[in-house]
PDB file of N, CA and C in Angstrom:
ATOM      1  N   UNK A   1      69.922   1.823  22.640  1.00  0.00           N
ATOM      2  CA  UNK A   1      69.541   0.492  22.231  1.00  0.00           C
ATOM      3  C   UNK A   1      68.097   0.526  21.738  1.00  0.00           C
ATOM      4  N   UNK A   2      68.173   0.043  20.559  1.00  0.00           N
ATOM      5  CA  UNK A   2      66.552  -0.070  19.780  1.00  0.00           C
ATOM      6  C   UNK A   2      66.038  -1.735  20.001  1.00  0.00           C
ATOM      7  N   UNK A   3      64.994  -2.086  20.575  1.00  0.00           N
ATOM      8  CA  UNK A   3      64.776  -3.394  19.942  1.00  0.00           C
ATOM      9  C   UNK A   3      63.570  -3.740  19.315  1.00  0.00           C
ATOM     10  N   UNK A   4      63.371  -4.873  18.334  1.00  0.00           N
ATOM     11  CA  UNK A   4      62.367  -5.370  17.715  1.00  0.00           C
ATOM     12  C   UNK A   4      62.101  -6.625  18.008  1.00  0.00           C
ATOM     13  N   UNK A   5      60.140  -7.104  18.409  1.00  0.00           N
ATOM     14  CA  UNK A   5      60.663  -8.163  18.179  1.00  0.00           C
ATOM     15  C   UNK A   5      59.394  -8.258  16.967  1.00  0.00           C
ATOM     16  N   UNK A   6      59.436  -9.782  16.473  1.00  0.00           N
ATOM     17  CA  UNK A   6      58.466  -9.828  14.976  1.00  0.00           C
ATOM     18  C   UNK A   6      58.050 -11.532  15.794  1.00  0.00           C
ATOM     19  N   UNK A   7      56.837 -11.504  15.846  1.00  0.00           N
ATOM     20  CA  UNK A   7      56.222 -12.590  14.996  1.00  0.00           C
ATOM     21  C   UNK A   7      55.572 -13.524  14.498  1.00  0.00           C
ATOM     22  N   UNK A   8      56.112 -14.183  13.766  1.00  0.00           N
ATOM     23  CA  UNK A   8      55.248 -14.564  12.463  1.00  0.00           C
ATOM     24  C   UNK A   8      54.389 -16.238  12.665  1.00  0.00           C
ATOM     25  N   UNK A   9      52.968 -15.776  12.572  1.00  0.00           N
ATOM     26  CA  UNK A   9      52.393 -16.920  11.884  1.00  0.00           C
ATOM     27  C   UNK A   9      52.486 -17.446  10.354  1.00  0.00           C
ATOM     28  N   UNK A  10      52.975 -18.945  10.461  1.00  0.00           N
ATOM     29  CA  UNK A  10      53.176 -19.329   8.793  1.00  0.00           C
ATOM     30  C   UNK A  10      52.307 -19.767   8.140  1.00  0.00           C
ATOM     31  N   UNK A  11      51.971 -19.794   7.072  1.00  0.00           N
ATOM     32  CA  UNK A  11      51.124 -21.211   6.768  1.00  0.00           C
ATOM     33  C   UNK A  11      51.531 -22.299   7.061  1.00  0.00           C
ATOM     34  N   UNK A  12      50.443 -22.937   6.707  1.00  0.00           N
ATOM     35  CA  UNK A  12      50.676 -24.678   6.718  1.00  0.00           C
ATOM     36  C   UNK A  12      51.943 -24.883   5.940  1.00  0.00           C
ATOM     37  N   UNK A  13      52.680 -26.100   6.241  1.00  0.00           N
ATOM     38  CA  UNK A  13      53.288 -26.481   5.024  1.00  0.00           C
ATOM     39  C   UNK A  13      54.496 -25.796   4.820  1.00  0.00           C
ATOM     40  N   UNK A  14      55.167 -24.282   5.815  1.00  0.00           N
ATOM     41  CA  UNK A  14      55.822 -23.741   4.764  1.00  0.00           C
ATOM     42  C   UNK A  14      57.477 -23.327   5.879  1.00  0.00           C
ATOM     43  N   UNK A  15      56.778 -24.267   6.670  1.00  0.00           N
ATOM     44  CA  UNK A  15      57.817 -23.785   8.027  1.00  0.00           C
ATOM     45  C   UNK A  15      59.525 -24.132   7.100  1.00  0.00           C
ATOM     46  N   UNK A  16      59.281 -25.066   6.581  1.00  0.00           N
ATOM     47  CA  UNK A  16      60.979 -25.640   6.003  1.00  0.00           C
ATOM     48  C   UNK A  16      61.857 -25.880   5.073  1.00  0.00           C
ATOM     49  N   UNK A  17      60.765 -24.289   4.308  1.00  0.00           N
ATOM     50  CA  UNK A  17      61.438 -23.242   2.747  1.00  0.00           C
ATOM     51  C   UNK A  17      61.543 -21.716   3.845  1.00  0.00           C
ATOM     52  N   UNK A  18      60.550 -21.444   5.001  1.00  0.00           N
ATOM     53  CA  UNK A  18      60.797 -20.254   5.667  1.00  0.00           C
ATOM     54  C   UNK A  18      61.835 -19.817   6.121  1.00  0.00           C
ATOM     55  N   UNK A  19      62.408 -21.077   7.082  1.00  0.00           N
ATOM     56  CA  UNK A  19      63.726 -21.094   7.921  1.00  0.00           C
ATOM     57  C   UNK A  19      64.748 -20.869   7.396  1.00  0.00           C
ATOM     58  N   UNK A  20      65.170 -21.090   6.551  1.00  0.00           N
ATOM     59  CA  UNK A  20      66.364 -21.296   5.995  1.00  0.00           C
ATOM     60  C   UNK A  20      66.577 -19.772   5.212  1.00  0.00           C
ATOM     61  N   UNK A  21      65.526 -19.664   5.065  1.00  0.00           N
ATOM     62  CA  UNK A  21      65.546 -18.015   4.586  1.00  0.00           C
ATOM     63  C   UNK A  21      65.561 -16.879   5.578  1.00  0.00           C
ATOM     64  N   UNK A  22      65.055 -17.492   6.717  1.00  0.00           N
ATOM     65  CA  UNK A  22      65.052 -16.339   7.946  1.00  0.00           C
ATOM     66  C   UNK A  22      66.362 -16.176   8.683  1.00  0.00           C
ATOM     67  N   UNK A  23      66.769 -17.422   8.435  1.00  0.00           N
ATOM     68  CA  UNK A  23      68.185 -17.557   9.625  1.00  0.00           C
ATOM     69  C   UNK A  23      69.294 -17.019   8.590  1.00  0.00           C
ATOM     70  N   UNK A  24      69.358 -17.263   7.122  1.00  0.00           N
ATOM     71  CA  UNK A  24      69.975 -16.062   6.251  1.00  0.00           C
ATOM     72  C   UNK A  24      70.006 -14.745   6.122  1.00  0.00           C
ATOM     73  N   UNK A  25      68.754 -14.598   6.479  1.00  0.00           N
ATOM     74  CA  UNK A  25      68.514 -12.885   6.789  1.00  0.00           C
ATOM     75  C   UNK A  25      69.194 -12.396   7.936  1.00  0.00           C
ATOM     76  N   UNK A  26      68.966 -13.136   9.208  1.00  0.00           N
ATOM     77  CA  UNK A  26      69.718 -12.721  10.112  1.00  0.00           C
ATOM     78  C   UNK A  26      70.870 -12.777  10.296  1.00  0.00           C
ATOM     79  N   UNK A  27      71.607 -13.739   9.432  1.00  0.00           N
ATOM     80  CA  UNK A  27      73.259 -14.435   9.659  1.00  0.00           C
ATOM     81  C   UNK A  27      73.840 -12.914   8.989  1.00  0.00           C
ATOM     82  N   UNK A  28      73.111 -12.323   7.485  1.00  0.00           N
ATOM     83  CA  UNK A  28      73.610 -11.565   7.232  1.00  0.00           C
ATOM     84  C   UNK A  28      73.429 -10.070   7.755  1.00  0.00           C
ATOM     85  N   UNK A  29      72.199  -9.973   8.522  1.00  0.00           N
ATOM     86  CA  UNK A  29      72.145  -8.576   9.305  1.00  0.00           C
ATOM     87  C   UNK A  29      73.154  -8.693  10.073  1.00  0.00           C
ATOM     88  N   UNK A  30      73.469  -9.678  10.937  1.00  0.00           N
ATOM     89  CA  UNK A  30      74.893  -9.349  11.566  1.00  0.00           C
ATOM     90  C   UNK A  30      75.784  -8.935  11.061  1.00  0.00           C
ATOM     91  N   UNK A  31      76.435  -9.865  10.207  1.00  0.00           N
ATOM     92  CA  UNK A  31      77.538  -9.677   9.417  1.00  0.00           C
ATOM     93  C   UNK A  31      77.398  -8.373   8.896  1.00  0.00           C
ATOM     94  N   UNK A  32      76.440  -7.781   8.065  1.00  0.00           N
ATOM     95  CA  UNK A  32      77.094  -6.535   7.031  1.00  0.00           C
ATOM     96  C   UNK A  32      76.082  -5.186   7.800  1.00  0.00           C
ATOM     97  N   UNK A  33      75.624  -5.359   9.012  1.00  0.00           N
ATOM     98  CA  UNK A  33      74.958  -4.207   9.088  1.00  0.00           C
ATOM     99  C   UNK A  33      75.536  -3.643  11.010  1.00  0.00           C
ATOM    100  N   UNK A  34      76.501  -2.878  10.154  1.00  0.00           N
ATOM    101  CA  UNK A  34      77.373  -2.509  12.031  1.00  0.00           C
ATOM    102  C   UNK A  34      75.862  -2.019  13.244  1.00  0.00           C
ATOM    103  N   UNK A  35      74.915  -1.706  12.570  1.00  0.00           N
ATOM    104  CA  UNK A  35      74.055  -0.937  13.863  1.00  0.00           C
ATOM    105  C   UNK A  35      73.190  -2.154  14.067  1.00  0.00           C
ATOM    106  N   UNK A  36      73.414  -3.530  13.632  1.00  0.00           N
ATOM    107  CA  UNK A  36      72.586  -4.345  14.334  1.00  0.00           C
ATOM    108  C   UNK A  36      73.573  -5.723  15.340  1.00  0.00           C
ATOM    109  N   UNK A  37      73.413  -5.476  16.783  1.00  0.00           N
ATOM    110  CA  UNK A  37      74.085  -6.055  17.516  1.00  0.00           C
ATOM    111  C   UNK A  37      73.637  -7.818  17.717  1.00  0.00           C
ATOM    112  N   UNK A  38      71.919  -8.153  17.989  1.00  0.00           N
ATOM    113  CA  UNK A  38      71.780  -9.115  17.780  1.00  0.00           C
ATOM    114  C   UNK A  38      70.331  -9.573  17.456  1.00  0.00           C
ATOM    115  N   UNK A  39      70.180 -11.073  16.613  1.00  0.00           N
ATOM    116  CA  UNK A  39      69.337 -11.002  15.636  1.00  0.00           C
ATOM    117  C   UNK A  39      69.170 -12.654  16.131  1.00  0.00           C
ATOM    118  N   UNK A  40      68.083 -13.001  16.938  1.00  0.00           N
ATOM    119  CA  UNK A  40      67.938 -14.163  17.513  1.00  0.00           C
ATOM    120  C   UNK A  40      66.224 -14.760  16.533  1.00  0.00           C
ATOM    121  N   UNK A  41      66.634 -16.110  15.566  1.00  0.00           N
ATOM    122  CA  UNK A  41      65.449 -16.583  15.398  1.00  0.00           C
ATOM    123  C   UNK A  41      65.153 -17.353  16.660  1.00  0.00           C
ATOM    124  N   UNK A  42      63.907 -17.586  16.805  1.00  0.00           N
ATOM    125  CA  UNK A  42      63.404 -18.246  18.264  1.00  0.00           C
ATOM    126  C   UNK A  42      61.952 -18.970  17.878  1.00  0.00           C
ATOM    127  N   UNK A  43      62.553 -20.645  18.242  1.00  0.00           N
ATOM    128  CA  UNK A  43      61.286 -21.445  17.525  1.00  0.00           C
ATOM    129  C   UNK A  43      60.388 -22.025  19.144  1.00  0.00           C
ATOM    130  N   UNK A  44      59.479 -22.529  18.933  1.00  0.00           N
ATOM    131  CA  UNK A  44      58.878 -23.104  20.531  1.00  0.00           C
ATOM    132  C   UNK A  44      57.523 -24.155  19.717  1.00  0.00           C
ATOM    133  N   UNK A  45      57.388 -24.907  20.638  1.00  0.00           N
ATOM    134  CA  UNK A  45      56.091 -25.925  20.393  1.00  0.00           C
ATOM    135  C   UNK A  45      55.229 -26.095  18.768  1.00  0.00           C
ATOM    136  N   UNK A  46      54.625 -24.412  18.861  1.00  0.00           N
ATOM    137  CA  UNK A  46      54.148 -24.787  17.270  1.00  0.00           C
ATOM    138  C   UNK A  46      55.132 -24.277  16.541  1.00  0.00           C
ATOM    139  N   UNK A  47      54.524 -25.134  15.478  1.00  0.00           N
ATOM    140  CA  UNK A  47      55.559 -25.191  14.660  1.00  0.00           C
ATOM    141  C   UNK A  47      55.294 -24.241  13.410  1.00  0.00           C
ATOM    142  N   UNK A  48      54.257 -23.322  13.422  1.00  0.00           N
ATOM    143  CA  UNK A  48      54.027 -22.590  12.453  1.00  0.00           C
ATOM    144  C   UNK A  48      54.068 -21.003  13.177  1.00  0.00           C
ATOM    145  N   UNK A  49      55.133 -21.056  14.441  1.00  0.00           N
ATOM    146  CA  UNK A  49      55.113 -19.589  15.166  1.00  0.00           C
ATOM    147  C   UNK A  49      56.891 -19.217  14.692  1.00  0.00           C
ATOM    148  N   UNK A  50      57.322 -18.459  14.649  1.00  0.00           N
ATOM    149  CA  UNK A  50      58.308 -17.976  14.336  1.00  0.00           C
ATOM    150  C   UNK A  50      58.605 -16.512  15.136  1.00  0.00           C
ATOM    151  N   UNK A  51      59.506 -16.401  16.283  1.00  0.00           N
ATOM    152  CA  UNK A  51      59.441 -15.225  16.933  1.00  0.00           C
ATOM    153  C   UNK A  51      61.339 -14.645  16.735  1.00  0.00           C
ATOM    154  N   UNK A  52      61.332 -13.295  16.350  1.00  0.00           N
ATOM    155  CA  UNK A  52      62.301 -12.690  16.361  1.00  0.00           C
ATOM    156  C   UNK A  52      62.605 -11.671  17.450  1.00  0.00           C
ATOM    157  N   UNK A  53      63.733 -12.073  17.732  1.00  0.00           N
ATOM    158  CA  UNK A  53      64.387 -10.576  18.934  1.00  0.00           C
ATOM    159  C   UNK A  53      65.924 -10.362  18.122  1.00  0.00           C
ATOM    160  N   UNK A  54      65.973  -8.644  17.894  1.00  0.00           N
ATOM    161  CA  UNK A  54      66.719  -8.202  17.362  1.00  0.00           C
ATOM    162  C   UNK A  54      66.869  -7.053  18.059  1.00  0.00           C
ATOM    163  N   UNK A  55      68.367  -6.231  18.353  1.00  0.00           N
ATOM    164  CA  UNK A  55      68.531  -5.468  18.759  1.00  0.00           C
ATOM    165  C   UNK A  55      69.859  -4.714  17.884  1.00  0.00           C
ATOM    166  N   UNK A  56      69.320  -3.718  17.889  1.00  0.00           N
ATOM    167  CA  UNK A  56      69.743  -2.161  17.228  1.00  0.00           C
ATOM    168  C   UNK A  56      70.599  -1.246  18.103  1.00  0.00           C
ATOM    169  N   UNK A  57      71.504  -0.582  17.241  1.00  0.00           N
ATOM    170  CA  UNK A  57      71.983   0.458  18.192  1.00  0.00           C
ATOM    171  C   UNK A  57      71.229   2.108  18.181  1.00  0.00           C
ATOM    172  N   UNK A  58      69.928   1.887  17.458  1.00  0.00           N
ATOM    173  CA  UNK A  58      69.122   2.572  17.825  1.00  0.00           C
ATOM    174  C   UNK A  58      68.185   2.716  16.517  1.00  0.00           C
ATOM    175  N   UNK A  59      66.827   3.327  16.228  1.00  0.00           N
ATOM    176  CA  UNK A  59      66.092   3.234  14.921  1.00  0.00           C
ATOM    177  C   UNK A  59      66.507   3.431  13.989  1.00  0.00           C
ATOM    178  N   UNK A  60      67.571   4.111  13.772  1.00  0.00           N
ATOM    179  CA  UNK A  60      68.226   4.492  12.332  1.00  0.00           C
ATOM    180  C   UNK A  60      68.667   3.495  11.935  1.00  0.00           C
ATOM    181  N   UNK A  61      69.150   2.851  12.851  1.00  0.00           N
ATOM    182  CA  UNK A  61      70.155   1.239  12.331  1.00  0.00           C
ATOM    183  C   UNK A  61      68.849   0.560  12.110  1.00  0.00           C
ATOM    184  N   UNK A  62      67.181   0.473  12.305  1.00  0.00           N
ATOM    185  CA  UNK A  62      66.682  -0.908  12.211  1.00  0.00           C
ATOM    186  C   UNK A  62      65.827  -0.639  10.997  1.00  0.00           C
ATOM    187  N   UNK A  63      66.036   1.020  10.795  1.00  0.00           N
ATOM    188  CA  UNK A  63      65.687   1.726   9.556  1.00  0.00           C
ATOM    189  C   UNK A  63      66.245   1.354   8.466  1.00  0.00           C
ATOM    190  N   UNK A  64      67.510   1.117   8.569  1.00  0.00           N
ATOM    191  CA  UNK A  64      69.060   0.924   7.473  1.00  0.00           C
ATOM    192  C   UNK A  64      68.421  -0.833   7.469  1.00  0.00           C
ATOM    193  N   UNK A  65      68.307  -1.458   8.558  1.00  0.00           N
ATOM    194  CA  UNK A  65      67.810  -2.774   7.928  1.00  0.00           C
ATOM    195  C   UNK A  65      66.309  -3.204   6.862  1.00  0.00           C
ATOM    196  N   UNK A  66      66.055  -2.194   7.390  1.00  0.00           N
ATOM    197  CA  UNK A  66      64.711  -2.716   6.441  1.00  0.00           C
ATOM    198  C   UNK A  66      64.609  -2.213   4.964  1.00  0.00           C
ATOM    199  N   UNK A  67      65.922  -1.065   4.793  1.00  0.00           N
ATOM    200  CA  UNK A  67      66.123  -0.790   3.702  1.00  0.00           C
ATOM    201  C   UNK A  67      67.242  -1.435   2.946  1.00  0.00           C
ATOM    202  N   UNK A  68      67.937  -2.321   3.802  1.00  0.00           N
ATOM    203  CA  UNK A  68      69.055  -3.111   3.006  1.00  0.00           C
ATOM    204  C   UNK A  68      68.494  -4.096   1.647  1.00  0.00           C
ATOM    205  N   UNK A  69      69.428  -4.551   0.909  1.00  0.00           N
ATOM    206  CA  UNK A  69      68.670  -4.995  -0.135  1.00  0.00           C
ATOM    207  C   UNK A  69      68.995  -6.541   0.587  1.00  0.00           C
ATOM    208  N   UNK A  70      69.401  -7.187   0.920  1.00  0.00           N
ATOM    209  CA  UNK A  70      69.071  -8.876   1.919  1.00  0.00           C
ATOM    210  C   UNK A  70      67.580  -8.757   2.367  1.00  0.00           C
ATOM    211  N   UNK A  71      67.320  -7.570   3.370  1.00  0.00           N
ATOM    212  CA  UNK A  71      66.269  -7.622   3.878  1.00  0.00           C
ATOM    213  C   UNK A  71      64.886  -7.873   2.634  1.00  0.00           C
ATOM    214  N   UNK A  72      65.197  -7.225   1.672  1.00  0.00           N
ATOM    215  CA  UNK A  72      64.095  -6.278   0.745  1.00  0.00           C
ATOM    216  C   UNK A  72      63.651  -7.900   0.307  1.00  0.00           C
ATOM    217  N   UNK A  73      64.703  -8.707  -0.413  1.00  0.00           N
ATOM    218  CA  UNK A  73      65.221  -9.874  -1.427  1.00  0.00           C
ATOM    219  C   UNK A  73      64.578 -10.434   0.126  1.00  0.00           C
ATOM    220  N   UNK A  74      64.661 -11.297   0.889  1.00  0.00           N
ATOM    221  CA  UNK A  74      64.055 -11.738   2.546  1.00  0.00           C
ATOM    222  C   UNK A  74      62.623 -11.696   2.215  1.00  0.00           C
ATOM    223  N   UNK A  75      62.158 -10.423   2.212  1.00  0.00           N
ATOM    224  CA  UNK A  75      60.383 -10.137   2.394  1.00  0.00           C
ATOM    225  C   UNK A  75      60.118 -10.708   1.318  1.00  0.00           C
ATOM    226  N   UNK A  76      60.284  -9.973  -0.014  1.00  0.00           N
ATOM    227  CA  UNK A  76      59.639 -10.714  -1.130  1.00  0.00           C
ATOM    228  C   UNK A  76      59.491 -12.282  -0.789  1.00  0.00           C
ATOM    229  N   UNK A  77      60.704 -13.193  -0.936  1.00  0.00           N
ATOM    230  CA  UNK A  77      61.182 -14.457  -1.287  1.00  0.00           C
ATOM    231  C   UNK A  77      59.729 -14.886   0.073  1.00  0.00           C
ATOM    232  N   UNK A  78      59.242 -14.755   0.679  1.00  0.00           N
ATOM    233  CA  UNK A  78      58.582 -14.979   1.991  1.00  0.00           C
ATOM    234  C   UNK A  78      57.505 -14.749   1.882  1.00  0.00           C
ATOM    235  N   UNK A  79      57.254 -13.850   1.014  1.00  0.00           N
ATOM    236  CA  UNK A  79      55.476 -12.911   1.801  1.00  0.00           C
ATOM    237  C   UNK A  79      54.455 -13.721   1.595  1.00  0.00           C
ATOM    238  N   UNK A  80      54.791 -14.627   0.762  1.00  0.00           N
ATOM    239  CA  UNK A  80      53.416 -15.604   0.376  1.00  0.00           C
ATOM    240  C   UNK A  80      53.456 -16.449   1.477  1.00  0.00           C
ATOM    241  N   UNK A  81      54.108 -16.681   2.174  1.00  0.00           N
ATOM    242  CA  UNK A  81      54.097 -17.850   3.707  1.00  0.00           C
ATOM    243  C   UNK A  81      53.901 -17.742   4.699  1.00  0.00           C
ATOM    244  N   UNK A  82      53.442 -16.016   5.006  1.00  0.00           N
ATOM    245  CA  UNK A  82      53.184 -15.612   6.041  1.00  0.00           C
ATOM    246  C   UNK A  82      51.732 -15.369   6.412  1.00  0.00           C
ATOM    247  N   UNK A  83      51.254 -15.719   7.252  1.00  0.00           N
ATOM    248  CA  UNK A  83      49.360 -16.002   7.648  1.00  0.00           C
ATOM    249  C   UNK A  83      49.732 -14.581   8.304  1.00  0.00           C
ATOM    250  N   UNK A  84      50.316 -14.049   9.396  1.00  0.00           N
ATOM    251  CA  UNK A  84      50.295 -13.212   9.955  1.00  0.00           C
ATOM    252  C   UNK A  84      51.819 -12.635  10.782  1.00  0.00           C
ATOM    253  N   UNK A  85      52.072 -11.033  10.739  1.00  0.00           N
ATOM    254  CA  UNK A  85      52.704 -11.050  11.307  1.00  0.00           C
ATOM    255  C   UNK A  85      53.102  -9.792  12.386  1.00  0.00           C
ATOM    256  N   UNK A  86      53.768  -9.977  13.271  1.00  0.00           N
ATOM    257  CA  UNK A  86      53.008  -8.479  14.291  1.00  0.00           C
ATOM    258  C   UNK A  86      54.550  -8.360  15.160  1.00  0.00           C
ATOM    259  N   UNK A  87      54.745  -6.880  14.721  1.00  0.00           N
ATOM    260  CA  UNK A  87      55.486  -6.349  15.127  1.00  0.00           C
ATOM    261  C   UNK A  87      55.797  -5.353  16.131  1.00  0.00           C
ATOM    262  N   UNK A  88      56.779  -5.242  16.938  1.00  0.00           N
ATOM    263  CA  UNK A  88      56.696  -4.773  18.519  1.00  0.00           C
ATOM    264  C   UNK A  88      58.402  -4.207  18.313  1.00  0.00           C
ATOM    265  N   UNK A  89      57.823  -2.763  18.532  1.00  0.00           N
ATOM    266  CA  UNK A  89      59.450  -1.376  18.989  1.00  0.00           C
ATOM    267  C   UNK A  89      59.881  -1.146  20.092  1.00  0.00           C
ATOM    268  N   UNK A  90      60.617  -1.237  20.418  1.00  0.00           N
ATOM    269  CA  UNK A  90      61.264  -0.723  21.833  1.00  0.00           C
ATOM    270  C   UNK A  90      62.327   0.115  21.927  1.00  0.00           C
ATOM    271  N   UNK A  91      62.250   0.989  22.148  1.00  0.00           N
ATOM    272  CA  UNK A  91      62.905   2.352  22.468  1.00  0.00           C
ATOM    273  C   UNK A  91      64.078   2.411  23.952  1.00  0.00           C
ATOM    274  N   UNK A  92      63.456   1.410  25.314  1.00  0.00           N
ATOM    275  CA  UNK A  92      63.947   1.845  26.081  1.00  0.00           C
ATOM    276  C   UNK A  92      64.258   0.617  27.266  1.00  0.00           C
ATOM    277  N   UNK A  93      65.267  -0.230  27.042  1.00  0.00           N
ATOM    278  CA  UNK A  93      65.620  -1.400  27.647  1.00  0.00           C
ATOM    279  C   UNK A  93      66.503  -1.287  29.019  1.00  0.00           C
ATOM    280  N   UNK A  94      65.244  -1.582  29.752  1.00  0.00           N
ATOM    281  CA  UNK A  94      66.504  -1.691  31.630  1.00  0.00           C
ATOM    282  C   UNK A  94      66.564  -2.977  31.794  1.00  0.00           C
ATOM    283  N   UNK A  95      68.275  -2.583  32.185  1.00  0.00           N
ATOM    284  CA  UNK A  95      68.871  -4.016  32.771  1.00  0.00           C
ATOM    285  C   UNK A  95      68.544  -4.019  34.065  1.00  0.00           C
TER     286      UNK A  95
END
């Protein structure tokens, strides 16, 4: 099990052209990418935080996502809305 999580500070203004593009990205990492099991957007208080938990059936699969072309078409369509964003690997998950 690989997991990621991401995330993102938005700009002002841009939370509700972002969403709709993020929760597409993920609807379709499920759907067309077998090594990704689950792909949770996760909103809380502010409204310009955006946190992702996604889990992999290991780096190759989160490798294969970032090279899919949804993902690629995702970043572009986005990059201008993002103030900041910080990403976190995990290799090794106890239940």
């Amino acid at each position: 099990m690989f997991v990621v999580t991401v995330t993102f500070t938005l700009k002002p203004g841009t939370r509700d052209t972002f969403l709709p593009l993020m929760v597409e990205n993920a609807s379709t990492s499920l759907r067309e990418e077998a090594g990704c099991q689950q792909f949770d957007v996760c909103l809380g208080d502010d409204p310009e935080t955006v946190f992702l938990y996604e889990v992999y059936d290991d780096s190759a699969a989160f490798s294969a996502h970032l090279e899919s072309v949804h993902f690629q078409s995702f970043d572009t369509a986005v990059a201008d809305m993002i103030a900041t964003k910080v990403v976190h690997q995990y290799s090794e998950v106890i239940r």
